[in-house]
N, C-alpha and C. Protein backbone atom coordinates (compact mmCIF):
# COMPACT_ATOMS: atom_id res chain seq x y z
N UNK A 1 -13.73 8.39 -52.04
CA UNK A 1 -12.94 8.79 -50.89
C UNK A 1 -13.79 8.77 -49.62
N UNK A 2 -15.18 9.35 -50.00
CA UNK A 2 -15.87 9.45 -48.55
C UNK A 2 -16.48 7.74 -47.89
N UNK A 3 -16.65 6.72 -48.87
CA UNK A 3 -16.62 5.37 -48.81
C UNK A 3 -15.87 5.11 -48.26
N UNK A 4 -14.55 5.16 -49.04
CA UNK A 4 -13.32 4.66 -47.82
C UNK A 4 -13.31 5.13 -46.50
N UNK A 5 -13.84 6.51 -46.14
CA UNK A 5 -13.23 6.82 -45.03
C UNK A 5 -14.68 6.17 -44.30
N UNK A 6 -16.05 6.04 -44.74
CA UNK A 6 -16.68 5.30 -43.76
C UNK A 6 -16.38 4.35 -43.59
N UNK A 7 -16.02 3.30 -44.72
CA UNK A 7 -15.48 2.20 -44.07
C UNK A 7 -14.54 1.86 -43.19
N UNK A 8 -13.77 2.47 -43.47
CA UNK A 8 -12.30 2.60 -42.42
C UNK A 8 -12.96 2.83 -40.71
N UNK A 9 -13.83 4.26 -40.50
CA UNK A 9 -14.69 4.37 -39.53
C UNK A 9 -15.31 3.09 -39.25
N UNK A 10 -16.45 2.74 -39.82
CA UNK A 10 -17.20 1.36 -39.61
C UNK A 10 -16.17 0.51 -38.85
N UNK A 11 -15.23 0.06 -39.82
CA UNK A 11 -14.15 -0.88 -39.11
C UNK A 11 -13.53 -0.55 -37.31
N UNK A 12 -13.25 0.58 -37.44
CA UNK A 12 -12.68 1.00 -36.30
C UNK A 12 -13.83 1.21 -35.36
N UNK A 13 -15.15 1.18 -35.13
CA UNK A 13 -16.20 1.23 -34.47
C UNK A 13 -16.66 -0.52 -33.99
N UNK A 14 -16.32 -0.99 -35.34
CA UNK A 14 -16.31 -2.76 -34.42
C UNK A 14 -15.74 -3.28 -33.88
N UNK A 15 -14.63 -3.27 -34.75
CA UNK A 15 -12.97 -3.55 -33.68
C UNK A 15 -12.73 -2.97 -32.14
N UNK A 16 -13.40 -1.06 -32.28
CA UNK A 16 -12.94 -1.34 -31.20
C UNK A 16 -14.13 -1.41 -29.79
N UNK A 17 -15.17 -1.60 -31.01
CA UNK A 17 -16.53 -2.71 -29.81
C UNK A 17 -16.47 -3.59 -29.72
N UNK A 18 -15.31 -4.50 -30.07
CA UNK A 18 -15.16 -5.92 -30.12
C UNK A 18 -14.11 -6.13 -29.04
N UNK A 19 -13.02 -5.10 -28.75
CA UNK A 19 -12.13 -5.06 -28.26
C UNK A 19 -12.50 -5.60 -26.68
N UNK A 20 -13.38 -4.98 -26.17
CA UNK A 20 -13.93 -5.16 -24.82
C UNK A 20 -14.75 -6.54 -24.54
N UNK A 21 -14.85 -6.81 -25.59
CA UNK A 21 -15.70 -8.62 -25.71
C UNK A 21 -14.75 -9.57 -25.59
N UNK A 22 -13.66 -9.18 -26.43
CA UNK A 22 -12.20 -10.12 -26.09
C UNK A 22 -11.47 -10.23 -25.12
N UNK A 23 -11.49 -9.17 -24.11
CA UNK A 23 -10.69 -8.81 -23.08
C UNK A 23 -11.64 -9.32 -21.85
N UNK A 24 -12.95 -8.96 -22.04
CA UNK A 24 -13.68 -9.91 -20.73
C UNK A 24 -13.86 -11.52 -21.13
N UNK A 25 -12.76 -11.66 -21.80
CA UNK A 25 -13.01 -13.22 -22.03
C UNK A 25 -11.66 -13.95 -20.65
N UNK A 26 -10.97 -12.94 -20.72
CA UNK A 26 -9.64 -13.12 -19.79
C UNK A 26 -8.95 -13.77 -21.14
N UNK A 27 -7.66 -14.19 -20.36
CA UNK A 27 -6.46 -15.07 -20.55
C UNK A 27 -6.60 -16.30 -20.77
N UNK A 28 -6.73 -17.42 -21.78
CA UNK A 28 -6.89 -18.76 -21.57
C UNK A 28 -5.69 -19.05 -20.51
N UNK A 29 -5.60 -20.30 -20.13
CA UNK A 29 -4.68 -20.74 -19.13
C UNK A 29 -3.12 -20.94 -20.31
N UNK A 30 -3.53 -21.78 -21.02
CA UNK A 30 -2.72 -22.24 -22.37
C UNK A 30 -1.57 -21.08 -22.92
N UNK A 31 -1.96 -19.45 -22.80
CA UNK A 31 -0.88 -18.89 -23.24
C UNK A 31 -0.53 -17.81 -22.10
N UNK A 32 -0.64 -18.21 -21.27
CA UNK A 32 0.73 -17.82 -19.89
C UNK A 32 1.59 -18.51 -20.51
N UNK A 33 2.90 -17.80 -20.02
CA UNK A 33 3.91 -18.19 -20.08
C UNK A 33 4.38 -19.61 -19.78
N UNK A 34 5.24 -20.09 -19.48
CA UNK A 34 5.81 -21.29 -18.73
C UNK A 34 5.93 -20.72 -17.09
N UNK A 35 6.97 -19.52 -17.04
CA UNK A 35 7.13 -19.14 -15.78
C UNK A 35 5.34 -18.71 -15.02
N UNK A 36 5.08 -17.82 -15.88
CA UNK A 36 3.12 -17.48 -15.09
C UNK A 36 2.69 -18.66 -14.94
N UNK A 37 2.52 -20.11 -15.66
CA UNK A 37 2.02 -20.81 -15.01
C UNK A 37 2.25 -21.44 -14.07
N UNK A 38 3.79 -21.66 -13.53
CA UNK A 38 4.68 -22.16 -12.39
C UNK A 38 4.02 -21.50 -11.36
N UNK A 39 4.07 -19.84 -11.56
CA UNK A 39 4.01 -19.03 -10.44
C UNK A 39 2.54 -19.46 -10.03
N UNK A 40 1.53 -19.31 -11.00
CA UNK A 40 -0.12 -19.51 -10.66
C UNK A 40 -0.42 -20.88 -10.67
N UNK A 41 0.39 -21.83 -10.48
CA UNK A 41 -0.39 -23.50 -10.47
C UNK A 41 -1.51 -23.53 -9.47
N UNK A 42 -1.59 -23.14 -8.29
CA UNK A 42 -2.63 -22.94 -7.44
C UNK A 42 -4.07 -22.43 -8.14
N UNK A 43 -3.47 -21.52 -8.99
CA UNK A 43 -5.09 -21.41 -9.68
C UNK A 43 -5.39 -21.94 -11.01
N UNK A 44 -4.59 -23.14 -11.46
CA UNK A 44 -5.12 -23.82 -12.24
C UNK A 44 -6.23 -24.05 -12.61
N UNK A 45 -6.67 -25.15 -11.54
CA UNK A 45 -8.12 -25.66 -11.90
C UNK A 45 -9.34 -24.39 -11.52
N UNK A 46 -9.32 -23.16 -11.43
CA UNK A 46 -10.17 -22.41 -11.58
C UNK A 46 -10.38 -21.33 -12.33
N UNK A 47 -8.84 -21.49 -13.17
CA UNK A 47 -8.70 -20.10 -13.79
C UNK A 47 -9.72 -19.56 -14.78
N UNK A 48 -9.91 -20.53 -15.34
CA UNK A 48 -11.17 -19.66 -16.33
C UNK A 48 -12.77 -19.04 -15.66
N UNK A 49 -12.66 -19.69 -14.16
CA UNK A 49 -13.58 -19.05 -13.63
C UNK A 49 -13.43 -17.99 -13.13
N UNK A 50 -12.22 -17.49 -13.40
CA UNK A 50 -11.96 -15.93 -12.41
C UNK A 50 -12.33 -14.94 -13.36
N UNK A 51 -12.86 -13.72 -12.55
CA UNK A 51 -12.56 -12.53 -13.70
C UNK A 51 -12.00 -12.08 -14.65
N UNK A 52 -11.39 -11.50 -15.49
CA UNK A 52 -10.31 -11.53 -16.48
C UNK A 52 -9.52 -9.74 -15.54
N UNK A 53 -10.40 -9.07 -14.74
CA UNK A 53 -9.46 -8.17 -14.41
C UNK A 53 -8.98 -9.29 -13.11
N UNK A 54 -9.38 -10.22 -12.58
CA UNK A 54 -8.46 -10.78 -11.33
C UNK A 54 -7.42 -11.58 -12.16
N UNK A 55 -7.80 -12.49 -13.17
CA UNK A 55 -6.65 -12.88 -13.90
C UNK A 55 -5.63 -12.01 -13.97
N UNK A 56 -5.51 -10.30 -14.69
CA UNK A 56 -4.81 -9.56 -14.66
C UNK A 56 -3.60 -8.99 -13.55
N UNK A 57 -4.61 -9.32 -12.72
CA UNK A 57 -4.07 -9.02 -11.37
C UNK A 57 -3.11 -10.06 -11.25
N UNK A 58 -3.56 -11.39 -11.21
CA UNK A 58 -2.79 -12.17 -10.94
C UNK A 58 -1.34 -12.82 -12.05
N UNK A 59 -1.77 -11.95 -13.33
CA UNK A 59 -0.08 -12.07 -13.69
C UNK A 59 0.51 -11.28 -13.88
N UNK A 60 0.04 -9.88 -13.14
CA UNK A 60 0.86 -8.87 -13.25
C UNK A 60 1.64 -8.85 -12.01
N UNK A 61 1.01 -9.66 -10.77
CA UNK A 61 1.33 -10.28 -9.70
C UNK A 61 2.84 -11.51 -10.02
N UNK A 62 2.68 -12.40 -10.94
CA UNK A 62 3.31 -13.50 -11.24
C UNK A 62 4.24 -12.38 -11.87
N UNK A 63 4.33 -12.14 -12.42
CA UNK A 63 5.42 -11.27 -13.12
C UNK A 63 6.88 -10.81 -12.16
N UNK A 64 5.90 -9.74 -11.30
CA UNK A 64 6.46 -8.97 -10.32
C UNK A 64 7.26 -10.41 -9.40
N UNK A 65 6.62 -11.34 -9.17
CA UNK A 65 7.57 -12.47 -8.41
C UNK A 65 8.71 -12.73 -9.24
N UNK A 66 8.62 -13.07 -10.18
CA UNK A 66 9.66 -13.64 -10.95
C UNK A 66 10.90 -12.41 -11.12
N UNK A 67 10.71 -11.41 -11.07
CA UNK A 67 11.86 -10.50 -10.93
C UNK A 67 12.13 -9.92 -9.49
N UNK A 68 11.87 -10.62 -8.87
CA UNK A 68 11.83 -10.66 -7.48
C UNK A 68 13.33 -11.71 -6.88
N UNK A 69 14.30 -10.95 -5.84
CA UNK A 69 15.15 -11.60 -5.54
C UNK A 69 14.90 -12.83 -4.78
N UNK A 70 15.84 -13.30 -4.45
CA UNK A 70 15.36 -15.19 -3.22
C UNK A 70 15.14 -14.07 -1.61
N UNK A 71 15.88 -12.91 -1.57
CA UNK A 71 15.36 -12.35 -0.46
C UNK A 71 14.11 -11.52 -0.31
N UNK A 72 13.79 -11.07 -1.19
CA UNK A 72 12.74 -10.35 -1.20
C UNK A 72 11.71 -11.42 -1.88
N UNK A 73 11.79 -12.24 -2.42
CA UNK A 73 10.57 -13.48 -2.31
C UNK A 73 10.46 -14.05 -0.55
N UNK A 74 11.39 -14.10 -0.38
CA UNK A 74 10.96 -14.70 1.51
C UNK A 74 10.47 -13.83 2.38
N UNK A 75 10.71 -12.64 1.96
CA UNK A 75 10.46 -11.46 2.45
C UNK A 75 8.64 -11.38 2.37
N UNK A 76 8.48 -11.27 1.33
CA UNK A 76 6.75 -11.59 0.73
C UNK A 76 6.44 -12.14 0.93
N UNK A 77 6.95 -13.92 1.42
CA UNK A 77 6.09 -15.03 1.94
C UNK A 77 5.89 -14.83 3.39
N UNK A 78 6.88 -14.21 3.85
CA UNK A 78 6.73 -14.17 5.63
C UNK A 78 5.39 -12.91 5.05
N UNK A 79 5.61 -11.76 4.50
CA UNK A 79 4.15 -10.79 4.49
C UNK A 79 2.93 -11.75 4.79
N UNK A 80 3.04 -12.36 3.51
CA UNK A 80 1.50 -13.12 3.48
C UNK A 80 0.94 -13.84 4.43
N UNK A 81 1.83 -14.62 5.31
CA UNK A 81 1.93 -15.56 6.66
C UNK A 81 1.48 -14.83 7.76
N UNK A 82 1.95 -13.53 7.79
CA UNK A 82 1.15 -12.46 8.23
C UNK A 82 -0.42 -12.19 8.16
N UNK A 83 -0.46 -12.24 6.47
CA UNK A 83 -1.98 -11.76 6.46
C UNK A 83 -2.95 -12.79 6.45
N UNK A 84 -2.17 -14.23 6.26
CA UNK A 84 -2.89 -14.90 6.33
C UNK A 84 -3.41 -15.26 7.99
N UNK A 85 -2.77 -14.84 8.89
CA UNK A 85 -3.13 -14.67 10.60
C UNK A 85 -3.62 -13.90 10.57
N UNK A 86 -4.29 -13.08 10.16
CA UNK A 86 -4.96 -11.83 10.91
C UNK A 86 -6.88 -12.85 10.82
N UNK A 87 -7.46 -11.74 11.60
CA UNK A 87 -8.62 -12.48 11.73
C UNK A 87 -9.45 -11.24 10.51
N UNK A 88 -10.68 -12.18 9.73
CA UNK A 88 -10.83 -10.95 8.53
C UNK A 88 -11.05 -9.77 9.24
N UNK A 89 -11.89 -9.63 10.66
CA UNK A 89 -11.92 -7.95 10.99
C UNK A 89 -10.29 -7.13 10.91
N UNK A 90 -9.34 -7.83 10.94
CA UNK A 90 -8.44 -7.05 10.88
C UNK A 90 -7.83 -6.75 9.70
N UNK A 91 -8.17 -7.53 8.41
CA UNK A 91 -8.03 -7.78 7.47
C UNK A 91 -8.48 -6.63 6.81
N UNK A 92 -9.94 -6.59 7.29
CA UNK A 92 -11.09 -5.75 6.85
C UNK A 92 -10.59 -3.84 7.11
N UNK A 93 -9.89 -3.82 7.83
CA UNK A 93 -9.40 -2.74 9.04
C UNK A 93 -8.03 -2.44 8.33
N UNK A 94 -7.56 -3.30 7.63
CA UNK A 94 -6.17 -3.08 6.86
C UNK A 94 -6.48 -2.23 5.55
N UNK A 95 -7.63 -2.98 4.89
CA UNK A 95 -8.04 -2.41 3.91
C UNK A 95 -8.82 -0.97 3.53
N UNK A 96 -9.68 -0.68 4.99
CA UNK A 96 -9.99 0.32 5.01
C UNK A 96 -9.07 1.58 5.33
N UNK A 97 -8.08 1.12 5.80
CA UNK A 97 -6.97 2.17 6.06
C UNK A 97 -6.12 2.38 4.65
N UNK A 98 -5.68 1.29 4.06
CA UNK A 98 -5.12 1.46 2.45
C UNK A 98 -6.19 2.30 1.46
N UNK A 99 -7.01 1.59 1.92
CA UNK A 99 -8.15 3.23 0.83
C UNK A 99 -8.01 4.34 1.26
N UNK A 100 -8.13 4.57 2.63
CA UNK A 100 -7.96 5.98 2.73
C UNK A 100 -7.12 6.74 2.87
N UNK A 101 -5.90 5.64 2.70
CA UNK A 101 -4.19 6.41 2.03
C UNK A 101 -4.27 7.02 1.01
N UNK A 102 -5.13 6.19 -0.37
CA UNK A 102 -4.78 5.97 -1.61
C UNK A 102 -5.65 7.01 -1.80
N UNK A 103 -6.91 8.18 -0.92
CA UNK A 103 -7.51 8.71 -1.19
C UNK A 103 -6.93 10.47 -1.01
N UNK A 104 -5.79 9.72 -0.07
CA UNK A 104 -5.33 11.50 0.20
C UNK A 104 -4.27 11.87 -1.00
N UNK A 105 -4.32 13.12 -0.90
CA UNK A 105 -3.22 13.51 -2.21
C UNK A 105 -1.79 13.12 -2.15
N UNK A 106 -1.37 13.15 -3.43
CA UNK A 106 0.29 12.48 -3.14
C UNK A 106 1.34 13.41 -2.48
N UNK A 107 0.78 14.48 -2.29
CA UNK A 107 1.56 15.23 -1.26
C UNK A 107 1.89 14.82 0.46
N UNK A 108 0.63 14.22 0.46
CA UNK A 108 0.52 14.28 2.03
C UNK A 108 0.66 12.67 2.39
N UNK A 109 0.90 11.57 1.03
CA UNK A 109 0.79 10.47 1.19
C UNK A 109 2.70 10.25 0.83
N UNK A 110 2.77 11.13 0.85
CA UNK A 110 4.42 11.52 0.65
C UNK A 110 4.77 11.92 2.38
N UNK A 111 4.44 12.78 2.89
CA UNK A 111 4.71 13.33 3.99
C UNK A 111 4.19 11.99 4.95
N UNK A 112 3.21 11.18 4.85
CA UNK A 112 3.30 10.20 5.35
C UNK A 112 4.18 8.72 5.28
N UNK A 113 4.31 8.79 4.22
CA UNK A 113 5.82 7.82 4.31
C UNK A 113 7.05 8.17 4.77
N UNK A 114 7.29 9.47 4.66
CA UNK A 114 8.40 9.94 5.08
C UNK A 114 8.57 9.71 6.88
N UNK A 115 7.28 9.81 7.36
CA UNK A 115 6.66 9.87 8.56
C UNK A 115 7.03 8.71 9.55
N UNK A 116 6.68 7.74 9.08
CA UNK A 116 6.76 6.26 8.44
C UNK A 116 8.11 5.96 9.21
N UNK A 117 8.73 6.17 7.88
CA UNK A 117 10.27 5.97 7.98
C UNK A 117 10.93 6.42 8.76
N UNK A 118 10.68 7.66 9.49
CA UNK A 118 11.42 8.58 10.39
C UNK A 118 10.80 7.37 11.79
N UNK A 119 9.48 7.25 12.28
CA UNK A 119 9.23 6.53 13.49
C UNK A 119 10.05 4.77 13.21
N UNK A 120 9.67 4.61 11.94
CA UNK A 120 10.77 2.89 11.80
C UNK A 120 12.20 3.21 11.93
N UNK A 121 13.13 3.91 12.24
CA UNK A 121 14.27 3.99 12.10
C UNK A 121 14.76 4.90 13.88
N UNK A 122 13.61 4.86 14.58
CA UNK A 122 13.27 4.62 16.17
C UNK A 122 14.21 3.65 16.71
N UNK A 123 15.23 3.79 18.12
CA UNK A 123 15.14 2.68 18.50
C UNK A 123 13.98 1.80 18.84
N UNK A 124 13.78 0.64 19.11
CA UNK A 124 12.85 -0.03 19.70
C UNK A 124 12.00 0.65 20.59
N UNK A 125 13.37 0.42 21.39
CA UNK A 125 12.30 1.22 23.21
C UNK A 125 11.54 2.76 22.38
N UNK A 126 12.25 3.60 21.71
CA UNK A 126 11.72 4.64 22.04
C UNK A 126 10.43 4.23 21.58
N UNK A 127 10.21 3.58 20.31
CA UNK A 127 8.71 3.64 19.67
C UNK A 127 7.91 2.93 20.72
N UNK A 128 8.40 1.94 21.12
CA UNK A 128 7.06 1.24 22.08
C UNK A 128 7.20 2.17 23.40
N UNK A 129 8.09 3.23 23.64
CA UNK A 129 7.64 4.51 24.43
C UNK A 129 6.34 5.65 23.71
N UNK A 130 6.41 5.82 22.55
CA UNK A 130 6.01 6.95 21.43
C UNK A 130 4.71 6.22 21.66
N UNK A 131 4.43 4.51 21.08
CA UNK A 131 2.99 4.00 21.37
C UNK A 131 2.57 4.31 22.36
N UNK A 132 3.17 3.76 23.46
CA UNK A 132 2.37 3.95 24.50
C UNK A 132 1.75 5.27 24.68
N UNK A 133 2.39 6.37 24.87
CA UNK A 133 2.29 7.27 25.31
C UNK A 133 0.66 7.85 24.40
N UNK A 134 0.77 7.87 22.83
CA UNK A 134 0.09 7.89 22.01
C UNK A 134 -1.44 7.11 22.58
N UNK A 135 -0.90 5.72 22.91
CA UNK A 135 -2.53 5.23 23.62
C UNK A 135 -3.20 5.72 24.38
N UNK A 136 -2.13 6.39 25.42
CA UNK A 136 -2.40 6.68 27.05
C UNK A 136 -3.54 8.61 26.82
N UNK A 137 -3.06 9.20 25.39
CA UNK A 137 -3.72 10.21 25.14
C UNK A 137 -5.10 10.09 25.07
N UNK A 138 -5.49 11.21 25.12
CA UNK A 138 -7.65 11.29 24.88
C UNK A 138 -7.81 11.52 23.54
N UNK A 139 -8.68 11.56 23.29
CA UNK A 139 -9.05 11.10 21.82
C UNK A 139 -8.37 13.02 21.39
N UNK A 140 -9.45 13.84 22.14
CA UNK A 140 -9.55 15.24 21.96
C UNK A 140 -7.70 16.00 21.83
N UNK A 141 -7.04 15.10 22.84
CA UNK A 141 -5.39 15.80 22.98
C UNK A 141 -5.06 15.03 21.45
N UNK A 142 -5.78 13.86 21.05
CA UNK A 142 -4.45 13.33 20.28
C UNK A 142 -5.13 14.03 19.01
N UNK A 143 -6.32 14.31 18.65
CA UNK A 143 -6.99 15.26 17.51
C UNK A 143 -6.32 16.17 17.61
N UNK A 144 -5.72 17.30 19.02
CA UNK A 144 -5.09 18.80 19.30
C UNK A 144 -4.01 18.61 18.51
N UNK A 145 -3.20 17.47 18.70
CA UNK A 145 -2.14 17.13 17.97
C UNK A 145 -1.74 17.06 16.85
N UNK A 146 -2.69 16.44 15.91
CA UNK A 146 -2.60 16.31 14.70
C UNK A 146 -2.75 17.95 13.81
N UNK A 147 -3.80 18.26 14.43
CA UNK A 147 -3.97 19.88 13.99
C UNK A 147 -3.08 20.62 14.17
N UNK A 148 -1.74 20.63 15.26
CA UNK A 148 -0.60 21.00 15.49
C UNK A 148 -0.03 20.89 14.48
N UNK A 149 -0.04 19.39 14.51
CA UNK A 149 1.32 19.06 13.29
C UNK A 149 0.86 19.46 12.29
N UNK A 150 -0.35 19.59 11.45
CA UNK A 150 -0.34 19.70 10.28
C UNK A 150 -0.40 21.44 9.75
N UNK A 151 -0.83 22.19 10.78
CA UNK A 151 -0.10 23.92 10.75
C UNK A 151 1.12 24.09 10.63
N UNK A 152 2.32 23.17 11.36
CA UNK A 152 3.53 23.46 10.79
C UNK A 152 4.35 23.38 9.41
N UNK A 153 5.39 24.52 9.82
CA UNK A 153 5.84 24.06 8.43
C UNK A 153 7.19 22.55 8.06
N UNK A 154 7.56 22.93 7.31
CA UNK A 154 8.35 21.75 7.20
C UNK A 154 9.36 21.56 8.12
N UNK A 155 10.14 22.81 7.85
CA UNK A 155 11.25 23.12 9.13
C UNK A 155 10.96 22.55 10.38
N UNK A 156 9.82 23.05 10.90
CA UNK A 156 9.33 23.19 12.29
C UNK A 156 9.22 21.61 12.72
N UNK A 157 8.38 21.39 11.89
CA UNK A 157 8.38 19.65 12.45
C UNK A 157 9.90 18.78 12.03
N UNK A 158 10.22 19.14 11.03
CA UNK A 158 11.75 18.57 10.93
C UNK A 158 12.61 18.87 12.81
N UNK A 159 12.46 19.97 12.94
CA UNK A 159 12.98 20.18 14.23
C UNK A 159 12.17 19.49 15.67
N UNK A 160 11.07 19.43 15.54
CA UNK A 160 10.43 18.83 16.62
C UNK A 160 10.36 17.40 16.38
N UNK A 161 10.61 16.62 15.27
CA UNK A 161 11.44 15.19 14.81
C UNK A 161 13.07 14.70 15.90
N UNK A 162 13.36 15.79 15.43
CA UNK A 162 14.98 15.87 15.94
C UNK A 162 14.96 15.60 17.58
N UNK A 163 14.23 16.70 18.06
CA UNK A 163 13.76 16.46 19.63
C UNK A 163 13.37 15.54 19.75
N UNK A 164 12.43 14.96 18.95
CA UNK A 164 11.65 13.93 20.06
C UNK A 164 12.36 12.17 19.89
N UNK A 165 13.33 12.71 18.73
CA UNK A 165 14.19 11.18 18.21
C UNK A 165 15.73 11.17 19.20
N UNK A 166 15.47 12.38 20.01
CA UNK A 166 16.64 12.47 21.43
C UNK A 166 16.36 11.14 22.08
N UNK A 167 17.02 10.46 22.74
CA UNK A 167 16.66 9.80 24.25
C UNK A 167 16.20 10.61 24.98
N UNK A 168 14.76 9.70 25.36
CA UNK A 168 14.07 10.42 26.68
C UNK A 168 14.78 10.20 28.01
N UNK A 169 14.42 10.65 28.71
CA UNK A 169 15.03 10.67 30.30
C UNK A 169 14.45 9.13 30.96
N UNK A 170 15.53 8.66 31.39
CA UNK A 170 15.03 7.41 32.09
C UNK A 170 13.84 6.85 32.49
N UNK A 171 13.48 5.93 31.67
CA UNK A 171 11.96 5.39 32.03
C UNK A 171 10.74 6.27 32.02
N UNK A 172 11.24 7.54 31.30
CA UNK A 172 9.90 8.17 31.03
C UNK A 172 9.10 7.86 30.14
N UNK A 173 9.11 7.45 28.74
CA UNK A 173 9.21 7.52 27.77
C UNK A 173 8.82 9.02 26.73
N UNK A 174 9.31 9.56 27.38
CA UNK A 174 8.79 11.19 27.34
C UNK A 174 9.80 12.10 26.54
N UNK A 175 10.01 12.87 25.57
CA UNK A 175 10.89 13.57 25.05
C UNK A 175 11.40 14.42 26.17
N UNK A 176 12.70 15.04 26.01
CA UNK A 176 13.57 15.14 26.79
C UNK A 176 13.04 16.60 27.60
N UNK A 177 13.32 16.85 28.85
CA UNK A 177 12.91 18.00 29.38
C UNK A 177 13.02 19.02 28.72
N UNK A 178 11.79 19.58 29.00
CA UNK A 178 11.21 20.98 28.08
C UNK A 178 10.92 21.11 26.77
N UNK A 179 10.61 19.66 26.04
CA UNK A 179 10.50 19.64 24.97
C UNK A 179 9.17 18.60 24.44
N UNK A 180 8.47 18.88 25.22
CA UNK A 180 6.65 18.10 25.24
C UNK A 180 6.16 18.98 24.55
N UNK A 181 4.29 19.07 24.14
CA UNK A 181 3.72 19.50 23.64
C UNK A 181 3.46 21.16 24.34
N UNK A 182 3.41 21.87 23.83
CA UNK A 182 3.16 23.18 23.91
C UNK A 182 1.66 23.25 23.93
């Protein structure tokens, strides 16, 4: 009995030290799918030179296309057309901001989407009023600010949302009288 169970152990100690030898081998090209290889023909002729976690990436990527509508595939190609214009410092500047989303807790990376969504659903004018105004601040007022907002409670800024998503007064771009920063 105690044989068997080392062996059984033994076994399960190679297998699963072997496991990690197989997996950094990647994906041959040969058993993608039909559709993964449609989606990845571009990386044909290099695929076995890629990583096996970028391989990963890239058909967990191919995947996600293929259940992807004809609008929301055009939708993703205009993205990329995007990123493919940026110059890498901005590239570089995109990425450092996505880490330090992905670093705050999901509470507050919650309260920031919500955030998000509340300034995208802006008319036009007001947000390129909200930017500006935002540029035109000092570093020190727009730090005062943030420390504002983040003492309130939910209510409070729900309500100072409400105000400031009023129409401002003609060509100010300013929330409506008597309702600026305190």
């Amino acid at each position: 009995m105690k044989r068997i169970r080392n062996i059984v152990l033994s076994l399960c100690l190679v297998l699963g030290a072997a496991t990690p030898l197989l997996a950094a081998d990647g994906v041959p090209w040969e058993q993608l799918t039909r559709d993964e290889q449609a989606v990845l023909q571009p990386f044909h002729d290099r695929w076995d030179g890629l990583s096996p976690e970028r391989q990963e990436r890239l058909r967990r990527g191919a995947q996600r296309w293929q259940r992807m509508t004809p609008g929301e595939r055009a939708a993703a190609r205009e993205r990329f057309q995007r990123w493919r214009s940026l110059s890498p410092e901005e590239r570089q500047a995109i990425r450092r901001r996505y880490e330090e989303f992905r670093s705050l807790s999901p509470e507050e990376q919650k309260r920031l989407r919500e955030r998000f969504s509340w300034f995208r659903h802006l008319p036009p004018e007001r947000r390129r009023a909200l930017r500006e105004k935002w540029r035109q601040m000092p570093p020190e007022e727009r730090r005062e600010l943030r420390r504002r907002w983040r003492s309130m409670s939910p209510e409070e800024r729900r309500e100072l949302r409400e105000r400031w998503s009023a129409p401002a007064p003609e060509g100010s771009g300013a929330p409506p009288a008597g309702e600026g920063r305190n």
